[in-house]
Structures are given as C-alpha cells and as structure tokens.
Protein backbone atom coordinates (compact mmCIF):
# COMPACT_ATOMS: atom_id res chain seq x y z
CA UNK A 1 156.90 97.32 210.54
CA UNK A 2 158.04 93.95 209.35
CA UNK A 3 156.38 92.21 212.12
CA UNK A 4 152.67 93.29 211.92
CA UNK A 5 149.98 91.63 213.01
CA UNK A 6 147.58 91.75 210.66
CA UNK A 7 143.70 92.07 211.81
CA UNK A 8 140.86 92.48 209.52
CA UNK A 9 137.44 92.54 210.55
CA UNK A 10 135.15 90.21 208.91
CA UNK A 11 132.63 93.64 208.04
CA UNK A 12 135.99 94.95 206.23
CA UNK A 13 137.08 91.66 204.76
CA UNK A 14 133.70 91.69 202.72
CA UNK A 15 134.27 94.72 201.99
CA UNK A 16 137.16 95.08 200.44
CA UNK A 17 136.40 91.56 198.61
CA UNK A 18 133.03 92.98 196.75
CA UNK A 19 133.79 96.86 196.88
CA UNK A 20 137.49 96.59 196.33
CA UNK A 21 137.87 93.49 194.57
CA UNK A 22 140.46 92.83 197.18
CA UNK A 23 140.74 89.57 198.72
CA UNK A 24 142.27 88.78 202.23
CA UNK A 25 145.31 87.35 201.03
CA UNK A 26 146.36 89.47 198.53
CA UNK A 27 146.07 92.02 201.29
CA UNK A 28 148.62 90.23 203.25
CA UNK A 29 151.17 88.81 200.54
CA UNK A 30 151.17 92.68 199.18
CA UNK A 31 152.28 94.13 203.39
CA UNK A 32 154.72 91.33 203.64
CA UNK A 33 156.38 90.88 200.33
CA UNK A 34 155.55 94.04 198.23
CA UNK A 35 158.32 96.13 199.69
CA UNK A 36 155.31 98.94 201.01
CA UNK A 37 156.05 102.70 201.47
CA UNK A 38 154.19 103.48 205.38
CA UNK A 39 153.37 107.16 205.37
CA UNK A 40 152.02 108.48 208.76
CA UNK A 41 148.64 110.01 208.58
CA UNK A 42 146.91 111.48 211.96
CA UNK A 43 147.79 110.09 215.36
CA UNK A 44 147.83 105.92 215.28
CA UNK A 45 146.46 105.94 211.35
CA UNK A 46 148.96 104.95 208.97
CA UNK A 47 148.68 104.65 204.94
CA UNK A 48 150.60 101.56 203.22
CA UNK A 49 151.42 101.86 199.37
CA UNK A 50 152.44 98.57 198.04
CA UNK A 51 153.43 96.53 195.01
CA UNK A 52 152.73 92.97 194.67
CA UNK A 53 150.55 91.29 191.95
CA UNK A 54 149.57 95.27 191.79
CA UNK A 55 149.96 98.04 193.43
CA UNK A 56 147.70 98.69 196.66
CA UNK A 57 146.67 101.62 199.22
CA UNK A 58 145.95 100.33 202.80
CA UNK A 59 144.79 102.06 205.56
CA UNK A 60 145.21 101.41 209.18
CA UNK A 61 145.01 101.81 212.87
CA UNK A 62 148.72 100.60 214.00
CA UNK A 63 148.86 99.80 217.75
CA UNK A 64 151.99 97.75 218.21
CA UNK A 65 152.51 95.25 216.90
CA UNK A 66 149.22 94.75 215.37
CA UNK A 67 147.82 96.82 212.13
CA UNK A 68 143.63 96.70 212.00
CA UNK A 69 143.04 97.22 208.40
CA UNK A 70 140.11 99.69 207.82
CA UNK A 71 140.54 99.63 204.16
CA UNK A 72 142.45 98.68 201.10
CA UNK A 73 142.14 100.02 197.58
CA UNK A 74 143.47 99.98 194.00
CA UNK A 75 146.34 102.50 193.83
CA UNK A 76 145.62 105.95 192.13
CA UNK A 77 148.26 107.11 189.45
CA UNK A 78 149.04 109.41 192.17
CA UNK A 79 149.58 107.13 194.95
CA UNK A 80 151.87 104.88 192.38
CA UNK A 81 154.08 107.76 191.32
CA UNK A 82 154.34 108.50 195.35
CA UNK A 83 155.16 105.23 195.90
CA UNK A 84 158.01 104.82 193.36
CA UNK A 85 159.37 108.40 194.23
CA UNK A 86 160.37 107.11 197.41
C-alpha cells in the first residue's frame, strides 16, 4: 500500500485537528514514512498503526488506490505493543 492516495474530508480533517490533535500532515508523513502495520478489519475497512513523530491508529475505507481516512488517533499501549510485535 505504498502508493495510496490519500483523501480526507474536510468534516474529518477538523476533526482529527481539534478532537485528535492530529493535523493533516502528520497524518500523511506518519502512512508514508512511519513504516505502518495495515491490519484488515471488515470488508474495504482497514486499520493503519504507525510510528513517526509518534505512534498513530488510522482508520480507513481502501478502494484502490485511494485510502479515505475516517479517523486517526493517538495509539493505545495496546495498539503500540501490536504494532511492534509485528
């Protein structure tokens, strides 16, 4: 999934910027350069666990080539531990 397309809505962009604290291109830097863990979910949804400036959940819709972001969050201990498991 190297070669995504990256769409975020501008609804999601503000709200992963004032909910999240996430901005838009943190989002992106952390999909292309944070070496992220994909981990299928239910039909097209996927989940992206990444490390960049810190580490990051994303969620979303992948129709090929393009991933829709529906959100993006602070990792959970959890989700880290997954993430460096793999």
């Amino acid at each position: 999934m190297r070669n995504l397309i990256i769409y975020v809505s501008p609804n999601v962009e503000e709200k992963l910027l004032y909910k999240h604290g996430i901005e838009l291109a943190e989002l992106k830097d952390a999909l292309k350069y944070g070496n992220p863990r994909f981990f299928k979910q239910e039909g097209k949804i996927y989940k992206a666990i990444t490390h960049h400036l810190r580490y990051i959940t994303i969620i979303f819709e992948y129709n090929k080539p393009t991933a829709n972001i529906i959100t993006a969050y602070p990792s959970s201990e959890s989700q880290i531990k997954r993430y460096n498991k793999k």
